[in-house]
C-alpha atoms as a PDB file:
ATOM      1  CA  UNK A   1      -3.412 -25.339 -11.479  1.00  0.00           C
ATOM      2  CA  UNK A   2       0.261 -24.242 -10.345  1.00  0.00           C
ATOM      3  CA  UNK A   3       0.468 -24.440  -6.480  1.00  0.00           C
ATOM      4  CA  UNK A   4       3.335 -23.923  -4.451  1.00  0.00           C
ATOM      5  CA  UNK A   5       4.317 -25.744  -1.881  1.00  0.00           C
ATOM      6  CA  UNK A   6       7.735 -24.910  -0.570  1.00  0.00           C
ATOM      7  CA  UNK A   7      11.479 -23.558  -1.359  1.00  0.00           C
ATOM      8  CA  UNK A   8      14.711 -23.512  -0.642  1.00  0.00           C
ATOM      9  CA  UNK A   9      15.367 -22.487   2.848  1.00  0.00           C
ATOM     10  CA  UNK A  10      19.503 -23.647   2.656  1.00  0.00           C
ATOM     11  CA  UNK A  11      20.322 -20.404   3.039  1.00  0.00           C
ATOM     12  CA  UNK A  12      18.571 -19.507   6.583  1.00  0.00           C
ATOM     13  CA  UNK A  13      20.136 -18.362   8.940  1.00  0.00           C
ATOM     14  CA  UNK A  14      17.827 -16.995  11.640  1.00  0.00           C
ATOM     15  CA  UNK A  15      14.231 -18.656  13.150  1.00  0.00           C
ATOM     16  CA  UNK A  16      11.378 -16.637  11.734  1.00  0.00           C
ATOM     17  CA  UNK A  17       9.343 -15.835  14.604  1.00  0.00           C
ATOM     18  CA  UNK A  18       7.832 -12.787  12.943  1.00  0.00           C
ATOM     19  CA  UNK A  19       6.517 -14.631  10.160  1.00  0.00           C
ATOM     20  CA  UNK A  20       5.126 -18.148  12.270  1.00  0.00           C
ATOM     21  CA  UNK A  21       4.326 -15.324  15.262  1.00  0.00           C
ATOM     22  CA  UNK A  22       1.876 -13.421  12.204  1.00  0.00           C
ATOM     23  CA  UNK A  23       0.213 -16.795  11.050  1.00  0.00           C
ATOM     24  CA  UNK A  24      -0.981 -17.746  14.111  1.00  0.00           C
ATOM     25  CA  UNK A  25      -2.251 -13.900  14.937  1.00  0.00           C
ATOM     26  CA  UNK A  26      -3.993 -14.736  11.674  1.00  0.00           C
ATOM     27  CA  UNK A  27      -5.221 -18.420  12.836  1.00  0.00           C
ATOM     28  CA  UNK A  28      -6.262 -17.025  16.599  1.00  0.00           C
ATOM     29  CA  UNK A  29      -8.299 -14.619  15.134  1.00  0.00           C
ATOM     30  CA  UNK A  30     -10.484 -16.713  12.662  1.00  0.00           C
ATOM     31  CA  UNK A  31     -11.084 -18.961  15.440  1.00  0.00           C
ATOM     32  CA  UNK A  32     -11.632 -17.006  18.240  1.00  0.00           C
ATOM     33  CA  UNK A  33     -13.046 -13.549  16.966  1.00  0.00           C
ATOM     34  CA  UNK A  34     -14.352 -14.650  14.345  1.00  0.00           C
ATOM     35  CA  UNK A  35     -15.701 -18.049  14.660  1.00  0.00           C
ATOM     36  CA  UNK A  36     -14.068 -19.396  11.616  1.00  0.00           C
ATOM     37  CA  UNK A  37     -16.337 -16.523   9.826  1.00  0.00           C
ATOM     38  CA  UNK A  38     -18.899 -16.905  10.885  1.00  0.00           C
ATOM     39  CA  UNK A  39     -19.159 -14.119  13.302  1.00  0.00           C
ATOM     40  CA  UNK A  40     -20.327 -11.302  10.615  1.00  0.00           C
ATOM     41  CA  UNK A  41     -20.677  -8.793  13.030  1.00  0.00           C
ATOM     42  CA  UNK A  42     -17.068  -8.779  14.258  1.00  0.00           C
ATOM     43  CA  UNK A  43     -15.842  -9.073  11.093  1.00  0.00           C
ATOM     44  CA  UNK A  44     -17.632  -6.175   9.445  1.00  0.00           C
ATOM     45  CA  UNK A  45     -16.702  -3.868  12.386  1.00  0.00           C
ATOM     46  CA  UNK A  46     -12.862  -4.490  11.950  1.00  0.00           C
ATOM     47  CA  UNK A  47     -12.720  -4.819   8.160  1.00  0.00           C
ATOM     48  CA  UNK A  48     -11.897  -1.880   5.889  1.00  0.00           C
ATOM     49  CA  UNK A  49     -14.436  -0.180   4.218  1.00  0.00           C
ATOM     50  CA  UNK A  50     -13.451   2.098   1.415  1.00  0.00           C
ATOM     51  CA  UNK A  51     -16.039   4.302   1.879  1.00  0.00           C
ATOM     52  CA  UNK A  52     -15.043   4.900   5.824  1.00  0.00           C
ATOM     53  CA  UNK A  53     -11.205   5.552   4.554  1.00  0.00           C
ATOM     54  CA  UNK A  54     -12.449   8.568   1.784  1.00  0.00           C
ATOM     55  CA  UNK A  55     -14.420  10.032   4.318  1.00  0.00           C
ATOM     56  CA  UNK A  56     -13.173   9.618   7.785  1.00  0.00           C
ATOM     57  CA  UNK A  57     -16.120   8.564   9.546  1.00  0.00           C
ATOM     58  CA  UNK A  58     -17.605   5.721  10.259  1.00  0.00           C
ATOM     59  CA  UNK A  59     -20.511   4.096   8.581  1.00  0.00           C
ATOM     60  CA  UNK A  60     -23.378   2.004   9.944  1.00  0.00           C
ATOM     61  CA  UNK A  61     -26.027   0.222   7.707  1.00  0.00           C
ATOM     62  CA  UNK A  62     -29.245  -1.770   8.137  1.00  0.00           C
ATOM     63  CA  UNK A  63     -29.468  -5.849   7.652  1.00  0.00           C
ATOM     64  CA  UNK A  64     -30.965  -6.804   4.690  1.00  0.00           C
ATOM     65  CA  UNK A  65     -32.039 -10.152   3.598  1.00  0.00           C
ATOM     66  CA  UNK A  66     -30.308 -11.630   0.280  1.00  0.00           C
ATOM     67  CA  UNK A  67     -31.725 -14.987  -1.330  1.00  0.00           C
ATOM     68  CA  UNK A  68     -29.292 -17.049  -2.578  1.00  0.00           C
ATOM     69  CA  UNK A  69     -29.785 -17.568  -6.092  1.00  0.00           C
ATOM     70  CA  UNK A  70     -28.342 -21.723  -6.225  1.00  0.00           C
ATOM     71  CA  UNK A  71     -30.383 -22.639  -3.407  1.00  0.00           C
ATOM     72  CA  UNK A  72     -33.214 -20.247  -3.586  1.00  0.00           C
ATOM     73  CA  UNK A  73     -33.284 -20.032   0.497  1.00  0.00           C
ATOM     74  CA  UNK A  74     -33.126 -16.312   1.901  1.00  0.00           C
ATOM     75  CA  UNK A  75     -30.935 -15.335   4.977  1.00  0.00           C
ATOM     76  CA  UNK A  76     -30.442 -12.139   7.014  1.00  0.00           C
ATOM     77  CA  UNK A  77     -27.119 -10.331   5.898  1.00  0.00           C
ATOM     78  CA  UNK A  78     -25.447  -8.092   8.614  1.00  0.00           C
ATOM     79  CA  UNK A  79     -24.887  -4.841   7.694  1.00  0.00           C
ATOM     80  CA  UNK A  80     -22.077  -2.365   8.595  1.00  0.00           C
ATOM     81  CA  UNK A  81     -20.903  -2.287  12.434  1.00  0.00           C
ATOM     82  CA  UNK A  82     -19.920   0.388  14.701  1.00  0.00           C
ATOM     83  CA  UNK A  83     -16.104   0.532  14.269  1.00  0.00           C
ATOM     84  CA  UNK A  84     -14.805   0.958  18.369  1.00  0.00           C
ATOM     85  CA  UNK A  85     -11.681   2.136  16.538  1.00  0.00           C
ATOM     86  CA  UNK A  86     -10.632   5.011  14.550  1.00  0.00           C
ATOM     87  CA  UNK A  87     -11.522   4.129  11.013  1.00  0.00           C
ATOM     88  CA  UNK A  88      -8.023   4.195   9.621  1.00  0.00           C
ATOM     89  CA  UNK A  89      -6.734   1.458  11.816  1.00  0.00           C
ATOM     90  CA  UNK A  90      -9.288  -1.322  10.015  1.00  0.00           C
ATOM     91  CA  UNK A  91      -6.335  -0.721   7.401  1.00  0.00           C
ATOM     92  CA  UNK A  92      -4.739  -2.631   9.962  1.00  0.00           C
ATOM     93  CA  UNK A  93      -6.999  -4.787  11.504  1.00  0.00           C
ATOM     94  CA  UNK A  94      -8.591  -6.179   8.157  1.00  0.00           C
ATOM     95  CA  UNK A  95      -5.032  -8.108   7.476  1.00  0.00           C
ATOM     96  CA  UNK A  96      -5.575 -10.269  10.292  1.00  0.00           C
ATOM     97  CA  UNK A  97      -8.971 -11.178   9.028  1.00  0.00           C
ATOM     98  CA  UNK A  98     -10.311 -13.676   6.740  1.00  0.00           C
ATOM     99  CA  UNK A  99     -13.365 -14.781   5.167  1.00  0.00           C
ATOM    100  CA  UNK A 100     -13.354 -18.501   4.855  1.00  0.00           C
ATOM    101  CA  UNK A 101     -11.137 -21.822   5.645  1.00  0.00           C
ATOM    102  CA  UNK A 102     -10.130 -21.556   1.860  1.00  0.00           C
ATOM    103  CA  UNK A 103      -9.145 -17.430   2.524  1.00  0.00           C
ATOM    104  CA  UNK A 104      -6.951 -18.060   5.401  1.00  0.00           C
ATOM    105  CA  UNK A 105      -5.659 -21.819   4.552  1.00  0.00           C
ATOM    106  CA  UNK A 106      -3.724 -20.114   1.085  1.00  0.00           C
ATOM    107  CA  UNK A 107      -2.854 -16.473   2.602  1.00  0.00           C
ATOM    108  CA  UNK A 108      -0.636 -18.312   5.621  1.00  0.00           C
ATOM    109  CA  UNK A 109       0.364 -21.271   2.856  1.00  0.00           C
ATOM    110  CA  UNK A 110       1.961 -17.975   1.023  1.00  0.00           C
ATOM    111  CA  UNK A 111       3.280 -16.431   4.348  1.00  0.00           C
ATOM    112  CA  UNK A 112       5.014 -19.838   5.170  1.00  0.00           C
ATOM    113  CA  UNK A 113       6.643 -20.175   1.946  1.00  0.00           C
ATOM    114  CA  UNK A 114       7.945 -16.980   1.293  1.00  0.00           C
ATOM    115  CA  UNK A 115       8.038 -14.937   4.308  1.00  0.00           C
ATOM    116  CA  UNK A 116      10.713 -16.393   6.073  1.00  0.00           C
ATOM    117  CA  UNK A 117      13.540 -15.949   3.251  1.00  0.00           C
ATOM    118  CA  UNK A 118      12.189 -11.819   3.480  1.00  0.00           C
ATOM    119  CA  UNK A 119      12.659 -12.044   7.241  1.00  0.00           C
ATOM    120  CA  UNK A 120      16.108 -13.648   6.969  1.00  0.00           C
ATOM    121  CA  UNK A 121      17.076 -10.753   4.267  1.00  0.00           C
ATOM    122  CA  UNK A 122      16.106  -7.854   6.658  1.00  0.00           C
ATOM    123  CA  UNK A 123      15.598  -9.001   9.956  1.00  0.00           C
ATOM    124  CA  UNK A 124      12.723  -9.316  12.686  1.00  0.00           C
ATOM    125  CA  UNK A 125      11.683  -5.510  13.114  1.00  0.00           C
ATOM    126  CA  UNK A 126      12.561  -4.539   9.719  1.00  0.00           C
ATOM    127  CA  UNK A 127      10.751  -7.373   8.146  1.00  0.00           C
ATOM    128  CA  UNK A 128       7.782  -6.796  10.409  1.00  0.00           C
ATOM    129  CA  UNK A 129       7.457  -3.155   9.223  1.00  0.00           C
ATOM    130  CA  UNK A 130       7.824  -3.938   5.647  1.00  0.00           C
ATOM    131  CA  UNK A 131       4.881  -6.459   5.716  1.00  0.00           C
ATOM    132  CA  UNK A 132       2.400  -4.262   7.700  1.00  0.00           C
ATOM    133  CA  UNK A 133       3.082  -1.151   5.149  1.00  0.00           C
ATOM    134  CA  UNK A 134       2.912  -2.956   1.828  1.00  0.00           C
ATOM    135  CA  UNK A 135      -0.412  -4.265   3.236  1.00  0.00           C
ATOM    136  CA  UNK A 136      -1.619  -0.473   4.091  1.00  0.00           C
ATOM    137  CA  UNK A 137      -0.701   0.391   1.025  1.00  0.00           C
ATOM    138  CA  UNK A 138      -2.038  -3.042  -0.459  1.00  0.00           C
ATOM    139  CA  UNK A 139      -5.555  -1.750   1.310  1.00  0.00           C
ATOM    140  CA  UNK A 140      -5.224   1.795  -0.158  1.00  0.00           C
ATOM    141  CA  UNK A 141      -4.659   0.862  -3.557  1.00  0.00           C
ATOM    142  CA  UNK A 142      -8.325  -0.972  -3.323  1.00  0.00           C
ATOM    143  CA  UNK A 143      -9.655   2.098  -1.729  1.00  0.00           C
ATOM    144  CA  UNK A 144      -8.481   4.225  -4.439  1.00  0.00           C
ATOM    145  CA  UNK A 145      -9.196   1.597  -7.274  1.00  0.00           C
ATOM    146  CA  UNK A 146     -13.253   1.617  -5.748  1.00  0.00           C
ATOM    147  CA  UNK A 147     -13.578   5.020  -6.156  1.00  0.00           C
ATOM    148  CA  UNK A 148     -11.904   5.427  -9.357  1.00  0.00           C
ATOM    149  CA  UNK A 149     -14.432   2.486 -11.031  1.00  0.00           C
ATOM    150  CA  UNK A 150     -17.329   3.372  -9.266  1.00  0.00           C
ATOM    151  CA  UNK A 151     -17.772   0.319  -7.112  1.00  0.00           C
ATOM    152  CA  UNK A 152     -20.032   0.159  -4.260  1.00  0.00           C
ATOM    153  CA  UNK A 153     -17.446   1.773  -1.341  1.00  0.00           C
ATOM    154  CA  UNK A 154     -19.628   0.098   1.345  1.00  0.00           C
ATOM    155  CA  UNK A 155     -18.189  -3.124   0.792  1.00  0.00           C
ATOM    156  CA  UNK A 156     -16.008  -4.037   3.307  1.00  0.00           C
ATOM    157  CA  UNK A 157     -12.806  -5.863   2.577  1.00  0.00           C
ATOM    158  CA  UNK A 158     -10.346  -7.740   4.746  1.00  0.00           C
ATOM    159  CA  UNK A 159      -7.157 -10.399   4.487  1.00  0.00           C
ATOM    160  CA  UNK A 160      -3.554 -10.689   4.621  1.00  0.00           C
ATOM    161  CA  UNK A 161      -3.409 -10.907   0.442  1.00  0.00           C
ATOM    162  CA  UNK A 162      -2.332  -7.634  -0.065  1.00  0.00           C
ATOM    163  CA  UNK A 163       0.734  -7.854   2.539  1.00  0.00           C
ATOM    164  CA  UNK A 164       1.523 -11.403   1.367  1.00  0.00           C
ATOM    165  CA  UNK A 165       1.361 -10.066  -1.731  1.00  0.00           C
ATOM    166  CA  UNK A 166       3.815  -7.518  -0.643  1.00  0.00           C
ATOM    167  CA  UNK A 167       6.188 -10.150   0.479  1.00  0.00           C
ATOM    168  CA  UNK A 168       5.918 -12.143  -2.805  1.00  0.00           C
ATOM    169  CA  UNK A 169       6.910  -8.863  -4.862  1.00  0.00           C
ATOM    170  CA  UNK A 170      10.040  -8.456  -2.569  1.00  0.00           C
ATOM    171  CA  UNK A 171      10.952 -11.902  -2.743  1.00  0.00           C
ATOM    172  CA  UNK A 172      10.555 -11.925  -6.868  1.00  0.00           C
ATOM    173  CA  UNK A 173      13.366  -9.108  -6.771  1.00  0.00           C
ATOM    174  CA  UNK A 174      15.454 -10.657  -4.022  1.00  0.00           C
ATOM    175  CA  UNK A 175      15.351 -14.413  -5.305  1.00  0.00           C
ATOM    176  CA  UNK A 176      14.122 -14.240  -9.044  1.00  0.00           C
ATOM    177  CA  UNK A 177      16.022 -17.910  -9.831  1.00  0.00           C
ATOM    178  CA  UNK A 178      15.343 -19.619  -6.676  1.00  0.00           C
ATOM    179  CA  UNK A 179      13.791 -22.982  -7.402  1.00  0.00           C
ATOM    180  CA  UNK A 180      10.330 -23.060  -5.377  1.00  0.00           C
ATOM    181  CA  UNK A 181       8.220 -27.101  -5.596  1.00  0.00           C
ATOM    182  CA  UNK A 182       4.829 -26.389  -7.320  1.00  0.00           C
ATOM    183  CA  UNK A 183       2.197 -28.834  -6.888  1.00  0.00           C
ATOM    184  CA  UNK A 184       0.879 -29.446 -10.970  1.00  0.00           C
ATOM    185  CA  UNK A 185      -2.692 -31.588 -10.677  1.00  0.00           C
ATOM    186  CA  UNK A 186      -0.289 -34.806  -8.645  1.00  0.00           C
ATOM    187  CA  UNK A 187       3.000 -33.689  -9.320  1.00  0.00           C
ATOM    188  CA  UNK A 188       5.652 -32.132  -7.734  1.00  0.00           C
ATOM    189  CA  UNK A 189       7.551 -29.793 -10.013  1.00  0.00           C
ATOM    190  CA  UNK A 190      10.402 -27.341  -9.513  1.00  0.00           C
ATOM    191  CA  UNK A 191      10.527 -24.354 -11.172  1.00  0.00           C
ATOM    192  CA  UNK A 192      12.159 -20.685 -10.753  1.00  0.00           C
ATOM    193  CA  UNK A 193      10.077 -18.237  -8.170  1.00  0.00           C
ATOM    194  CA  UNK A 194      10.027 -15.805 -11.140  1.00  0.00           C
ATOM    195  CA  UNK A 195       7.648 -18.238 -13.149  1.00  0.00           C
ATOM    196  CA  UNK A 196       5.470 -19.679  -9.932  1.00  0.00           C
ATOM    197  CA  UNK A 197       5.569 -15.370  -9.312  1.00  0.00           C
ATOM    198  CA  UNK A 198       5.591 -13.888 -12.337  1.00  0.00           C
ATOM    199  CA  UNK A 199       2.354 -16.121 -14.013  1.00  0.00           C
ATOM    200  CA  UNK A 200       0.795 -15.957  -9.958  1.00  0.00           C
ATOM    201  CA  UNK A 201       0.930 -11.302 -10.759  1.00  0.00           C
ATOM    202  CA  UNK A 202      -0.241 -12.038 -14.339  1.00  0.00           C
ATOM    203  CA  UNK A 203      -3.433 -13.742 -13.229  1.00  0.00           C
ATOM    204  CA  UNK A 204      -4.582 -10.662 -10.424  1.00  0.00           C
ATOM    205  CA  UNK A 205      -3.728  -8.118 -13.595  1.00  0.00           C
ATOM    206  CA  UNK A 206      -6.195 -10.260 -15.625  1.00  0.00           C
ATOM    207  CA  UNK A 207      -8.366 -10.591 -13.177  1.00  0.00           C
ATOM    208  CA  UNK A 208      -8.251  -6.827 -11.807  1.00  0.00           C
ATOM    209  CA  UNK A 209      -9.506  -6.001 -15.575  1.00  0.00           C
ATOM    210  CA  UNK A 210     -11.993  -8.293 -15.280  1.00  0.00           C
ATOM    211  CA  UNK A 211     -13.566  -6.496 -12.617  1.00  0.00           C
ATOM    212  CA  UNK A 212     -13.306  -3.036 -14.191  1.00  0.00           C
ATOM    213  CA  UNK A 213     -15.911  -4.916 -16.987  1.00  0.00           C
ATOM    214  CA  UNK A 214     -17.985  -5.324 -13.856  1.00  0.00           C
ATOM    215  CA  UNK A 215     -17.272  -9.088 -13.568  1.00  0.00           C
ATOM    216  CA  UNK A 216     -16.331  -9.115  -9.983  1.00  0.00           C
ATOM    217  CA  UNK A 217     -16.048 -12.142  -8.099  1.00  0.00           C
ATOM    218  CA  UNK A 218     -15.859 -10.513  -4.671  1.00  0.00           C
ATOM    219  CA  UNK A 219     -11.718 -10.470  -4.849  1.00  0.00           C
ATOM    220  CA  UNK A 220      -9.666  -7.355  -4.361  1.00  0.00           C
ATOM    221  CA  UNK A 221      -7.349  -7.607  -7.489  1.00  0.00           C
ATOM    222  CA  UNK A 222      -6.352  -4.137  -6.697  1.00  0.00           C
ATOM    223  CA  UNK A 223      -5.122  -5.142  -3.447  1.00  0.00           C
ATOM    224  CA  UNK A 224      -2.974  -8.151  -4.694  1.00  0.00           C
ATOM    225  CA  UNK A 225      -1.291  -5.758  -7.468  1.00  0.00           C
ATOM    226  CA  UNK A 226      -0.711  -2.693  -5.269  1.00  0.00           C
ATOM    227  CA  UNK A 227       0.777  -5.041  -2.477  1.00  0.00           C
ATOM    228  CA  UNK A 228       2.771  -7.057  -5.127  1.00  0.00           C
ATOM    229  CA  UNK A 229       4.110  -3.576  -6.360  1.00  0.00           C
ATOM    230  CA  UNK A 230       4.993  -1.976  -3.142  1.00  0.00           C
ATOM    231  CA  UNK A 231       6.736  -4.733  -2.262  1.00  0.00           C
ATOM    232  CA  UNK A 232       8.747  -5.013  -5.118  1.00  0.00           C
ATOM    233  CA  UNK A 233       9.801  -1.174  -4.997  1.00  0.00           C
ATOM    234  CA  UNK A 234      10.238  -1.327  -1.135  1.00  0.00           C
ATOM    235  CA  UNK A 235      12.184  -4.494  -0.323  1.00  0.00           C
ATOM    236  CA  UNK A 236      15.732  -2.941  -1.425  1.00  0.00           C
ATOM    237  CA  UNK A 237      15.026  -0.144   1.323  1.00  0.00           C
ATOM    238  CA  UNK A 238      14.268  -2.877   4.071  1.00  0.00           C
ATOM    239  CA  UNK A 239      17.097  -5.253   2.693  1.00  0.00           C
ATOM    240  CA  UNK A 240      19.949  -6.039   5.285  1.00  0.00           C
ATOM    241  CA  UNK A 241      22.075  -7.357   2.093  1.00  0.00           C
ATOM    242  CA  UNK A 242      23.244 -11.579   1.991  1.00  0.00           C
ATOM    243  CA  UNK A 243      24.417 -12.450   5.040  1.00  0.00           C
ATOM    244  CA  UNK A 244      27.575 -13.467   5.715  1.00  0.00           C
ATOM    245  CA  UNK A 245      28.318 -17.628   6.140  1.00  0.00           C
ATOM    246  CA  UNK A 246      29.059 -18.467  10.064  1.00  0.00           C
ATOM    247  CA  UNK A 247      32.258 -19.893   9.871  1.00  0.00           C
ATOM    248  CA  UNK A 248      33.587 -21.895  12.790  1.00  0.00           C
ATOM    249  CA  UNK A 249      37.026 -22.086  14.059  1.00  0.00           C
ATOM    250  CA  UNK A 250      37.929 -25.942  14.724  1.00  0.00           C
ATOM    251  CA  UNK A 251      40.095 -26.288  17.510  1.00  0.00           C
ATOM    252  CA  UNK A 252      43.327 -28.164  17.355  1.00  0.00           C
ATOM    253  CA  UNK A 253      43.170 -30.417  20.564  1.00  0.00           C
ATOM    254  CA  UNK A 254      40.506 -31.772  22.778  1.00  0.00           C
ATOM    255  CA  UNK A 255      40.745 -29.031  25.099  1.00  0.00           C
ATOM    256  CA  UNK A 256      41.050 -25.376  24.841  1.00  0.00           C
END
């Protein structure tokens, strides 16, 4: 397995408060709202549930009780809350959201690694704006990719994946050769972003098929492609350009 772990961050210029500011949204969030998801109820009220997005309303459904197949116990599942917002702001609220320690502990890995270089490219406001529409549009590609397969629409979904993966498509096009340290089983490898990228978009295309042969594994492919995408046609509007090197004047005396 190909993790990465860092990059090369020579070229900053600027503190990323956007980025570090959206990770611990994200953090606060699982914690406190959620109870490190556990708090079902919450979660299903704020997440975004293609079915509420197609037909503007909101949806409420019964518990039901599931039995776990491994363990054979049987357990209450929540069903769908009362949304206190207008449906089409979960599109919003569901990237601040995760489902488990595993979720949220590789979304904000990905945020730290590459969302910083993006923020130093195009600035606080404009990088800010550029990660919360490639992860609406992230959201609406899964909408739009339920209804087109069939898929049950009352499944809520939530995350930052599809913005991330937003970010990770501009930073492909921005920095295809920059060398990014990849954890391989115990070793540290460097490599160029467009491999650690390019095999990283290869394996949600795979996997997106996979789920049109009705092999789900609870993952919204569609989200990680159409986030990846956006990004990658976006960033060049949002891009500020290189900047310029700070060069200092070095003064001829002691005093001046």
């Amino acid at each position: 397995m190909l993790l990465p772990i860092s990059d090369d961050n020579r070229d900053r210029h600027i503190t990323p408060y956007i980025s570090w500011a959206l990770i611990a949204i994200n953090i606060f969030v699982f914690i406190y709202w959620q109870a490190f998801g556990s708090d079902l109820g919450f979660t299903y009220a704020f997440s975004t549930v293609p079915a509420e997005i197609l037909t503007s309303r909101d949806w409420v459904t019964e518990s039901r009780i599931v039995r776990d197949v491994a363990s054979g116990e049987s357990f209450e599942m929540p069903g769908l809350q009362v949304t206190p917002i207008p449906v089409y702001l979960t599109l919003i609220t569901s990237m601040f959201m995760h489902g488990s320690l595993a979720h949220i502990g590789g979304n904000m890995l990905y945020l730290w690694i590459f969302g910083d270089n993006l923020e130093n490219r195009m600035g606080h406001l404009r990088y800010l704006v550029f990660y919360l529409l490639t992860g609406i549009i992230a959201s609406l590609a899964h909408v739009f990719f339920t209804q087109f397969t069939g898929a049950n629409p009352l499944i809520p979904s939530l995350g930052a994946s599809g913005a991330i993966s937003g970010v990770m498509g501009g930073y492909l096009l921005l920095y295809p050769t920059r060398k990014v340290n990849a954890l391989l089983g115990w070793i540290i490898i460097a490599i160029p972003s467009w491999v650690a990228l390019g095999l990283w978009i290869v394996l949600q295309v795979v996997s997106g098929f996979g789920t049109i042969g009705g092999h789900g594994d609870g993952v919204a492919y569609m989200a990680h492609i159409g986030g990846f995408i956006a990004g990658f046609i976006l960033v060049k509007i949002f891009d500020k350009g290189k900047p310029k090197p700070i060069v200092t004047k070095q003064n001829s005396g002691w005093f001046r």
